[in-house]
Protein backbone atom coordinates (compact mmCIF):
# COMPACT_ATOMS: atom_id res chain seq x y z
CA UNK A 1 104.64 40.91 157.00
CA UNK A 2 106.67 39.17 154.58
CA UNK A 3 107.35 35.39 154.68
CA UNK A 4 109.93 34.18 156.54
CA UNK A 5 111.08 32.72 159.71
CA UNK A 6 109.18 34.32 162.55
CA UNK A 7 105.99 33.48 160.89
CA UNK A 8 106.46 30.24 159.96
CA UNK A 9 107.75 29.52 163.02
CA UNK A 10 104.71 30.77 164.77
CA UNK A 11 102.80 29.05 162.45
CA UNK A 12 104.55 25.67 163.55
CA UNK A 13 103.85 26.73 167.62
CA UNK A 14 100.12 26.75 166.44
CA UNK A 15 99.78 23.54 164.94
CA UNK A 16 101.59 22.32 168.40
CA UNK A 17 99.46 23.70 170.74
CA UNK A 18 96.35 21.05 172.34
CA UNK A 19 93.37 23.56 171.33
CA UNK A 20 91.25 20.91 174.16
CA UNK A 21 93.61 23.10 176.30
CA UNK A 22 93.78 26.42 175.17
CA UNK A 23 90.98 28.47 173.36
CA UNK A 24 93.87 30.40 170.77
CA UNK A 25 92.88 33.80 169.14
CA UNK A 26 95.16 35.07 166.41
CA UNK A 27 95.47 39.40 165.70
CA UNK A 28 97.58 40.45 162.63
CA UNK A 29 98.47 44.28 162.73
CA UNK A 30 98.96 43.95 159.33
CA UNK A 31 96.52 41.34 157.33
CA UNK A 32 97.41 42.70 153.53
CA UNK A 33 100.86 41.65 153.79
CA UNK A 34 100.26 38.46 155.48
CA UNK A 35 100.30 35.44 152.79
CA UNK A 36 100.96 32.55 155.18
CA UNK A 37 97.57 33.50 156.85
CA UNK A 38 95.84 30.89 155.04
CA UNK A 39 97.77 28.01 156.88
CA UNK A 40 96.53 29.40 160.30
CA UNK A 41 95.23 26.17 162.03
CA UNK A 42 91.88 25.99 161.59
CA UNK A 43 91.27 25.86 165.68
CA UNK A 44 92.79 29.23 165.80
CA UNK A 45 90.43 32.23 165.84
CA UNK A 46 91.44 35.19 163.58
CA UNK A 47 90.81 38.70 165.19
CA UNK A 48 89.31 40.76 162.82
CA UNK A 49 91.64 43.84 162.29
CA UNK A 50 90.62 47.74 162.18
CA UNK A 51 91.57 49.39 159.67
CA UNK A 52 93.16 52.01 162.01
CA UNK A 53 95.15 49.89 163.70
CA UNK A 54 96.91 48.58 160.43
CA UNK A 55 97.24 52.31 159.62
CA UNK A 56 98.65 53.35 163.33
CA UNK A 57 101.87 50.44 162.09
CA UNK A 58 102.26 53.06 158.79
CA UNK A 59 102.91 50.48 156.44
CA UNK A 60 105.14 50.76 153.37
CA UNK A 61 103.69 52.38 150.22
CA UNK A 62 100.37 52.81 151.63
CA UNK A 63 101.47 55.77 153.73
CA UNK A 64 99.08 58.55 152.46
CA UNK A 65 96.12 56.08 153.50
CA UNK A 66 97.36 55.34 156.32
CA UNK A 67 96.96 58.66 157.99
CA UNK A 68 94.30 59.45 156.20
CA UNK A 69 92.55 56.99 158.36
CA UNK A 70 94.38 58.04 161.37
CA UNK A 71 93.50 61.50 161.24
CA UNK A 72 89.61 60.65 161.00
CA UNK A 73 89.88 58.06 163.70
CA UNK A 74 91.12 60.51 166.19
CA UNK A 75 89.09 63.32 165.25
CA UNK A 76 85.94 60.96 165.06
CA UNK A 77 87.18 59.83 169.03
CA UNK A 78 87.70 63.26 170.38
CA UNK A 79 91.47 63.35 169.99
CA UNK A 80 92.06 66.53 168.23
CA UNK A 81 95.48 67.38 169.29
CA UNK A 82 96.85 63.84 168.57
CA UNK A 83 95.21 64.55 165.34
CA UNK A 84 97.14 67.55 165.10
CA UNK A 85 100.52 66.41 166.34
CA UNK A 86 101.10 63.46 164.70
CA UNK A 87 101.40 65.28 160.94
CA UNK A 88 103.96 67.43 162.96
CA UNK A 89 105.91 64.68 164.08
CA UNK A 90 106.80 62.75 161.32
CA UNK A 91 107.53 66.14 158.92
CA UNK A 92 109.75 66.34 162.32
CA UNK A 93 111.32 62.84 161.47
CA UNK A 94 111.68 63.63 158.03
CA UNK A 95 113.65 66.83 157.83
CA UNK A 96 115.75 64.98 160.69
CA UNK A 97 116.13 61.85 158.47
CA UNK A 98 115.23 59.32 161.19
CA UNK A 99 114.96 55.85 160.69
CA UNK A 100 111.53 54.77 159.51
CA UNK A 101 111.12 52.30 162.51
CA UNK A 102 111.89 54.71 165.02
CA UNK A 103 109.41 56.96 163.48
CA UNK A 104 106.63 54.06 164.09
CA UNK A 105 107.27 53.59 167.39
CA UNK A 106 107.20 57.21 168.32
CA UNK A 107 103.85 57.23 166.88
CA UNK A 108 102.24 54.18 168.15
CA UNK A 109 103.40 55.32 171.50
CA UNK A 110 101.75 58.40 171.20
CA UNK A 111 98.19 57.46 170.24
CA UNK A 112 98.68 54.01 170.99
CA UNK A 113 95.93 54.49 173.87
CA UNK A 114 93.35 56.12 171.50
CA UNK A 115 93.40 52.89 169.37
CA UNK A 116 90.10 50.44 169.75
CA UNK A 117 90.51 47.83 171.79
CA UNK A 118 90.46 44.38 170.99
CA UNK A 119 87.96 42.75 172.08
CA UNK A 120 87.19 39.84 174.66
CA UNK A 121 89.62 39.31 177.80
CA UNK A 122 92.46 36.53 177.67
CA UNK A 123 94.62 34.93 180.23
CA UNK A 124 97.67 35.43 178.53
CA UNK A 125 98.92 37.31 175.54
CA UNK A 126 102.18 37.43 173.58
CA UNK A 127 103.77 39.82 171.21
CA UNK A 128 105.55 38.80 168.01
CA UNK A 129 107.31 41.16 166.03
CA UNK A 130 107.53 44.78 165.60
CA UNK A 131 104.63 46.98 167.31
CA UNK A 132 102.53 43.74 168.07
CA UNK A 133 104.00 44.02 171.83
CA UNK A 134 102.78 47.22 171.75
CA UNK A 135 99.24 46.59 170.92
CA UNK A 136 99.34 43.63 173.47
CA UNK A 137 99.78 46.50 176.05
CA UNK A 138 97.73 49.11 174.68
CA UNK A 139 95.11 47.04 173.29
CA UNK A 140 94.32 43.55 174.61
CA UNK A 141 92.55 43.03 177.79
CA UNK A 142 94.72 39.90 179.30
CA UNK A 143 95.86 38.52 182.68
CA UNK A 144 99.60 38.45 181.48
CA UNK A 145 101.21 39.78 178.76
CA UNK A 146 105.01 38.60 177.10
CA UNK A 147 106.85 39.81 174.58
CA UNK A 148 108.89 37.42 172.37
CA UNK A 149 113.02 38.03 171.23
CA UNK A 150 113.26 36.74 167.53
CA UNK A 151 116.72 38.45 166.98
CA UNK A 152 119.62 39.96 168.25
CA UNK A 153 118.05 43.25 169.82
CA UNK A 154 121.10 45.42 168.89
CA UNK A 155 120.92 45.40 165.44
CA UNK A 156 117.27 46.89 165.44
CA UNK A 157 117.59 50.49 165.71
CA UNK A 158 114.96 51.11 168.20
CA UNK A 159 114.06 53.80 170.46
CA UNK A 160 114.96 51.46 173.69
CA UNK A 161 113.25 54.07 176.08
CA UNK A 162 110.34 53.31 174.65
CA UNK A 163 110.92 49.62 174.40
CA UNK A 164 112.19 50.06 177.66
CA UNK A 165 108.35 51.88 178.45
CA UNK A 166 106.21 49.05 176.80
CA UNK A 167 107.98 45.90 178.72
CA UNK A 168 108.11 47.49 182.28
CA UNK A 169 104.23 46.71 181.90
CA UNK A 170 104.76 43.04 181.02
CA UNK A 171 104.81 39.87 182.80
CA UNK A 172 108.27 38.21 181.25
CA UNK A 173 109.31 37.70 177.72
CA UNK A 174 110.38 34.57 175.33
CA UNK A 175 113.60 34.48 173.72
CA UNK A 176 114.71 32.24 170.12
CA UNK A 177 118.09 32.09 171.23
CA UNK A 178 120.18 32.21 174.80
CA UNK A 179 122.56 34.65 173.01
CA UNK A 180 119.22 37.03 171.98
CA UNK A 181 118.17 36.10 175.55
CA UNK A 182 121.79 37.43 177.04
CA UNK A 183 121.84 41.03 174.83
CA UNK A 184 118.13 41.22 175.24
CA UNK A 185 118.26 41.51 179.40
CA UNK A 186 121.53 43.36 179.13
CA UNK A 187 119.63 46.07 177.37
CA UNK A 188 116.82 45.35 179.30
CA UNK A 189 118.14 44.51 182.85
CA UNK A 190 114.09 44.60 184.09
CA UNK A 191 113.98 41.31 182.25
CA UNK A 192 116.56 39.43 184.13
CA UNK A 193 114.57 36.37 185.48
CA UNK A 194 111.74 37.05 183.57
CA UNK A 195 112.49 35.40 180.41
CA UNK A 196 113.00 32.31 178.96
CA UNK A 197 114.09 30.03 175.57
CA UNK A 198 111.70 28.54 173.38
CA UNK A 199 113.20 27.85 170.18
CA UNK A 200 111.00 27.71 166.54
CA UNK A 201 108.75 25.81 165.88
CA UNK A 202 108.79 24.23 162.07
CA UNK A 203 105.30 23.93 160.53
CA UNK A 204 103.37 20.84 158.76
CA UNK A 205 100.91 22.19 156.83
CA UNK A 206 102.01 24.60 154.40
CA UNK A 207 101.20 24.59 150.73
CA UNK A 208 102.98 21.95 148.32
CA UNK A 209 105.93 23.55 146.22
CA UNK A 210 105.45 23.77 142.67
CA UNK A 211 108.71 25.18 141.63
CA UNK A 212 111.30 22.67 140.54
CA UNK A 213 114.75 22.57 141.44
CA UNK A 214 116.85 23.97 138.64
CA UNK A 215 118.88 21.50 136.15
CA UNK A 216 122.24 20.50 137.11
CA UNK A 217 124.61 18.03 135.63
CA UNK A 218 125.04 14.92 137.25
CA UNK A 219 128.25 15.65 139.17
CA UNK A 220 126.83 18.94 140.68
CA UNK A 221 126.67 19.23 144.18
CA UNK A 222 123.48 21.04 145.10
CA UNK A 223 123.57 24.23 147.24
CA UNK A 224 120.14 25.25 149.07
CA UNK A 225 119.89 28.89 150.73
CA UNK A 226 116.79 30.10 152.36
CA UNK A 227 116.38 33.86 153.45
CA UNK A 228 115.30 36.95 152.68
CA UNK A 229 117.01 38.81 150.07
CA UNK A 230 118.23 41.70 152.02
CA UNK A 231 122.48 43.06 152.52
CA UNK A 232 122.03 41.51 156.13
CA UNK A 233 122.08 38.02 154.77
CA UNK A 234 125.37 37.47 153.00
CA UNK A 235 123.90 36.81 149.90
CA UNK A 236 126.81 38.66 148.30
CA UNK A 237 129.20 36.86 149.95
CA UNK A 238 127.58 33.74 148.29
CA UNK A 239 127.57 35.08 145.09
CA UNK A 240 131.22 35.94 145.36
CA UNK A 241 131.97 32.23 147.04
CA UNK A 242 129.96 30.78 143.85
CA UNK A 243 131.97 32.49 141.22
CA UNK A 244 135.36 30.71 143.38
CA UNK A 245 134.07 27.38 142.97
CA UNK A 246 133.86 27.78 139.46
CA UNK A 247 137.18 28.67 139.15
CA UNK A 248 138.57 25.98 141.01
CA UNK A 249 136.68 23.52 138.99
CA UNK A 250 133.93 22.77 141.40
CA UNK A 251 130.73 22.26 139.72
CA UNK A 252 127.65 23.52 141.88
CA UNK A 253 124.00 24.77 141.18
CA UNK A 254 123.26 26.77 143.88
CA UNK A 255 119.41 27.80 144.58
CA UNK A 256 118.28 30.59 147.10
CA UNK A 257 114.41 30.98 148.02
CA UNK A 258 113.10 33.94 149.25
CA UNK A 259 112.17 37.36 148.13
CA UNK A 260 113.17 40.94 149.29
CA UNK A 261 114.59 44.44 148.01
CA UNK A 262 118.03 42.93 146.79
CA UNK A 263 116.86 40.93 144.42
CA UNK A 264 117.38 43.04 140.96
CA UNK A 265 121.21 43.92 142.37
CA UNK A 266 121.82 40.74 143.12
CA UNK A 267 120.23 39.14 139.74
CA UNK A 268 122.65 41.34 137.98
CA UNK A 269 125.79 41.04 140.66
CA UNK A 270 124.80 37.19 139.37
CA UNK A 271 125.50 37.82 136.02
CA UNK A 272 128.55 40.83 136.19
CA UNK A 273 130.68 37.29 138.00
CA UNK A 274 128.93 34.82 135.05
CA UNK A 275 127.47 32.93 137.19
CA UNK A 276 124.08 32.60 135.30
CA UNK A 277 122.70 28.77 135.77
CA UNK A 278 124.36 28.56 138.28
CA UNK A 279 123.22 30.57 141.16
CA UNK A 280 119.70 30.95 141.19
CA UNK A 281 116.95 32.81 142.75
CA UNK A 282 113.63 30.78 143.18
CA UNK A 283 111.42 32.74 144.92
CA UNK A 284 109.29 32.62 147.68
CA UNK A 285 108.10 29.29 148.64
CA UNK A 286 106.48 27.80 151.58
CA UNK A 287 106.87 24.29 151.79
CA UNK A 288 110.80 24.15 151.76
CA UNK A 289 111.03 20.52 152.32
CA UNK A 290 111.27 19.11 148.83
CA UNK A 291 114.51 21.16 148.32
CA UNK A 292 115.87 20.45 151.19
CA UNK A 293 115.37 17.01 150.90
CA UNK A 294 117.12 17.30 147.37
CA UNK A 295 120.25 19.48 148.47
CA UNK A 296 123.81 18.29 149.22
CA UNK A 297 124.41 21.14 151.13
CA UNK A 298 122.31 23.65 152.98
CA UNK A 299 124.59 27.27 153.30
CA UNK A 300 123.34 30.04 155.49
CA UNK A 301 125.73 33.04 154.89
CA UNK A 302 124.25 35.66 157.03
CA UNK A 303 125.55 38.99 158.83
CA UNK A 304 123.66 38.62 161.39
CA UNK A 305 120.50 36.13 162.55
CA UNK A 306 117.84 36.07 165.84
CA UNK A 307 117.19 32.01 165.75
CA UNK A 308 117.24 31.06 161.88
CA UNK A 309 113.84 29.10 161.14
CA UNK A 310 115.47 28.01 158.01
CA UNK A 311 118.95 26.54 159.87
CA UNK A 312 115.92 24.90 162.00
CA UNK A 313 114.37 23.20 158.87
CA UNK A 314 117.63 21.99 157.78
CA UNK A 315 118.38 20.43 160.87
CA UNK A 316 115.51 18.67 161.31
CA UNK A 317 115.79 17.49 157.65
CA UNK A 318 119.03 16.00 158.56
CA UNK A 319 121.16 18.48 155.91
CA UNK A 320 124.44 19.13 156.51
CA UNK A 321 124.83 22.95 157.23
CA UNK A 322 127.43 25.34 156.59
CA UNK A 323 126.87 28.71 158.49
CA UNK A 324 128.73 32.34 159.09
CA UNK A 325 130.15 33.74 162.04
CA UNK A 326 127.18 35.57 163.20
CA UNK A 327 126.47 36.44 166.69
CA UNK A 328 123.76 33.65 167.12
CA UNK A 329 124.91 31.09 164.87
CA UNK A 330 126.24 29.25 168.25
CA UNK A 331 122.45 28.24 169.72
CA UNK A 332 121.98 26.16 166.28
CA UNK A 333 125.24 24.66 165.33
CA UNK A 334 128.52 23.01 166.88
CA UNK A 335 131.49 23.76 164.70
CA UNK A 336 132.49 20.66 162.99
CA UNK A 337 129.68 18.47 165.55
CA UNK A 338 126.09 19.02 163.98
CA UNK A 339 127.38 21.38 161.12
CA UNK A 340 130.50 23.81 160.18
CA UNK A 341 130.69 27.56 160.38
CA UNK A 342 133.29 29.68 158.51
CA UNK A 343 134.54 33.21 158.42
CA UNK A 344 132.27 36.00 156.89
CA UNK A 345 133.73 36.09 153.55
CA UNK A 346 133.87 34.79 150.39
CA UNK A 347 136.96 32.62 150.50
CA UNK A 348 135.65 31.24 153.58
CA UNK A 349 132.63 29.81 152.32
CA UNK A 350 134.43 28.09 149.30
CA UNK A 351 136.75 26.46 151.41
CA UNK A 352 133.96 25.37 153.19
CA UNK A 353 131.70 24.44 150.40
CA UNK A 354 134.28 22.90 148.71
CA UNK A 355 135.27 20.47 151.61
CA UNK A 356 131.79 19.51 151.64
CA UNK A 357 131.33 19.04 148.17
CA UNK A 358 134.06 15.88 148.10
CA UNK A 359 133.39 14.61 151.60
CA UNK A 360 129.77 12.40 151.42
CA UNK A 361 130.19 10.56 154.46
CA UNK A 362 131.22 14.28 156.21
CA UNK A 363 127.98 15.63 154.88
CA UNK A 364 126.59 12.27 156.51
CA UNK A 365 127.65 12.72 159.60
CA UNK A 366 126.90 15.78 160.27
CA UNK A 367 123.12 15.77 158.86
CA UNK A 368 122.65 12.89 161.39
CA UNK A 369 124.19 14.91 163.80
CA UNK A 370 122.04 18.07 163.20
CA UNK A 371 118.90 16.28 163.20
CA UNK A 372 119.46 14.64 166.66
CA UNK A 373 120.64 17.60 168.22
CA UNK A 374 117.42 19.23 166.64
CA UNK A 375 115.20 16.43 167.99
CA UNK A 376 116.49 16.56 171.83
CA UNK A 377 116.21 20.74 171.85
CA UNK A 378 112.71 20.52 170.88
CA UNK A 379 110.16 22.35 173.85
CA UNK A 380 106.54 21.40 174.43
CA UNK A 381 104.93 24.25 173.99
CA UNK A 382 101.57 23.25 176.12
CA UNK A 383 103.47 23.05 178.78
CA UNK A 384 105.06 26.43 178.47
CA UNK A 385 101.81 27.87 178.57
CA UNK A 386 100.16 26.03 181.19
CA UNK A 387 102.90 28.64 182.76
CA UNK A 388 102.14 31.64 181.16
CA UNK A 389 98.56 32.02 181.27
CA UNK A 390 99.38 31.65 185.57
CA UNK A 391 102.00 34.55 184.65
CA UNK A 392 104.88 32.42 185.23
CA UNK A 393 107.73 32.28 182.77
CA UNK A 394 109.41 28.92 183.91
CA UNK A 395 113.30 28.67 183.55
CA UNK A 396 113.42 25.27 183.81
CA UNK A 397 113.14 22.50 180.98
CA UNK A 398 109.98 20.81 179.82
């Protein structure tokens, strides 16, 4: 798993939860790609992970191991014809150029069963993020089981029948977002009444930053971004919107954390608009307080979002927020209330930016508006699962 919002914010749920209450055990399908791991709460117990069942999630660039270890699991268990039909399936998938996360589900779901169990039995157990709901099923011995919505379900690409499958066996589901609640039980109408809102959770305890914000002159106004660097976040779009400013005469330094695959095109879309020093990429980094603490303004200019953990960290930091016209972006921010949202485009985001950049007490008002709304949405997450582990997903407010 990369860093970013889902694990953070699961991170901050964990720090939240009374472990007098609740004995909390912790399974990672995939451990070698997990660096926030370290932060776990101490009170959490990590479940050792099999080998096999990081494999059965294929993970990137370690493919070739991956069923290596598959095949001898299922030959070593007695399951010689999933041993044999699983090669066949994904040359299948190949030739038929099918999306890679179809591919994993069709596979999990297939020897999904012959996978070893996890052991121990549990009240209640929930699954975050791709085939962990899965495993929760197929794996975990537990009174009640949940699945949790981080996004906007129709931008995923999955094989709904067998999403559709896996949650017919579950007891409810949690949702970031009413609008990820709303397309999430219209694709799933066996989940009407059975799931509920709990937004993110921010965490405490992560590692202090080291990297510094970079230099800007003394009239700059300072831009803040935080997201993965992938075409679904906009980052284009800021790019472009950066380049704008410049050419109306407004001075920013703009600085976007995160890693991802975009990050070489958009280093050099950076420089084909000269907008070296700048717009700057910093990174990964854990601890985004200090920069958000520093920033004028914190922009989020994304296609498309579940619940943004980062708009959540902003808001509670009292930021003022500019935002896109993505599905979602309504469950976080009240145009021109607790922050402002503009068009998905360039121009759009300068205006906005720009506005922002010579209104202080605008940028006041709304960062005090942002963090109170942010303070009275907060849920209590002990007493959401005083529910759950009686299998009841409650649908009223804590």
């Amino acid at each position: 798993m990369e860093v970013g919002g889902p694990q953070k914010s699961l991170l901050g749920l964990l720090e939240r939860l009374d472990t007098r209450r609740y004995e909390v055990s912790l399974l990672v399908l995939d451990p070698f790609k997990n660096s926030l791991l370290p932060f776990v709460a101490r009170q959490v117990a990590l479940i050792e992970t099999p080998d096999v069942i990081t494999a059965a999630t294929l993970p990137k660039g370690r493919m070739v191991w991956a069923l290596r270890c598959l095949l001898s699991h299922l030959i070593r268990e007695g399951h010689p014809r999933l041993a044999l039909s699983m090669p066949l399936m994904l040359v299948r998938a190949a030739l038929a150029r099918e999306a890679g996360q179809r591919v994993r589900q069709r596979v999990w779901a297939c020897i999904g069963h012959a996978l070893p169990k996890v052991d121990g039995a549990f009240q209640a157990a929930v699954g975050i993020l791709g085939l962990s709901t899965y495993a929760v099923v197929d794996l975990v011995a537990a009174d009640h089981k949940y699945h949790w919505v981080r996004s906007d379900s129709r931008i995923l690409g999955r094989d709904e029948s067998i999403e559709a499958r896996y949650f017919a066996e579950l007891d409810g589901a949690l949702s970031v977002s009413t609008t990820c609640e709303d397309v999430f039980v219209e694709m799933y109408p066996q989940m009407i009444g059975r799931t509920r809102v709990y937004k993110n959770d921010i965490p405490t305890t992560l590692a202090p930053t080291l990297v510094q914000w970079p230099s800007a002159g003394a009239g700059s106004t300072k831009v803040l971004t935080v997201n993965r660097l992938d075409p679904l976040k906009g980052l284009d779009l800021a790019i472009a919107a950066c380049a704008l400013l410049t050419a109306r005469g407004v001075d920013v330094s703009w600085l976007v954390l995160g890693d991802g695959p975009e990050r070489r095109a958009l280093e050099e879309r950076v420089a084909a608009v000269r907008q070296v020093g700048r717009f700057t990429f910093g990174g990964t980094v854990f601890d985004t307080t200090p920069f958000l603490d520093q920033a004028d303004v914190y922009v989020h200019p994304s296609r498309t979002e579940g619940r943004s953990n980062a708009v959540e960290e902003a808001r509670a930091r009292g930021k003022a927020i500019l935002a896109t016209r993505y599905a979602t972006v309504g469950d976080q921010i009240a145009d021109g209330t607790d922050g402002l949202v503009c068009d998905l485009d360039s121009v759009s985001l300068a205006d906005a930016i720009e506005r922002l950049a010579g209104d202080p007490r605008l940028r006041s008002d709304l960062g005090a508006a942002a963090a109170a709304a942010y303070a009275d949405e907060r849920d209590d997450p002990n007493w959401l699962f005083e529910h759950l582990v009686d299998g009841v997903v409650p649908q009223g407010s804590s």
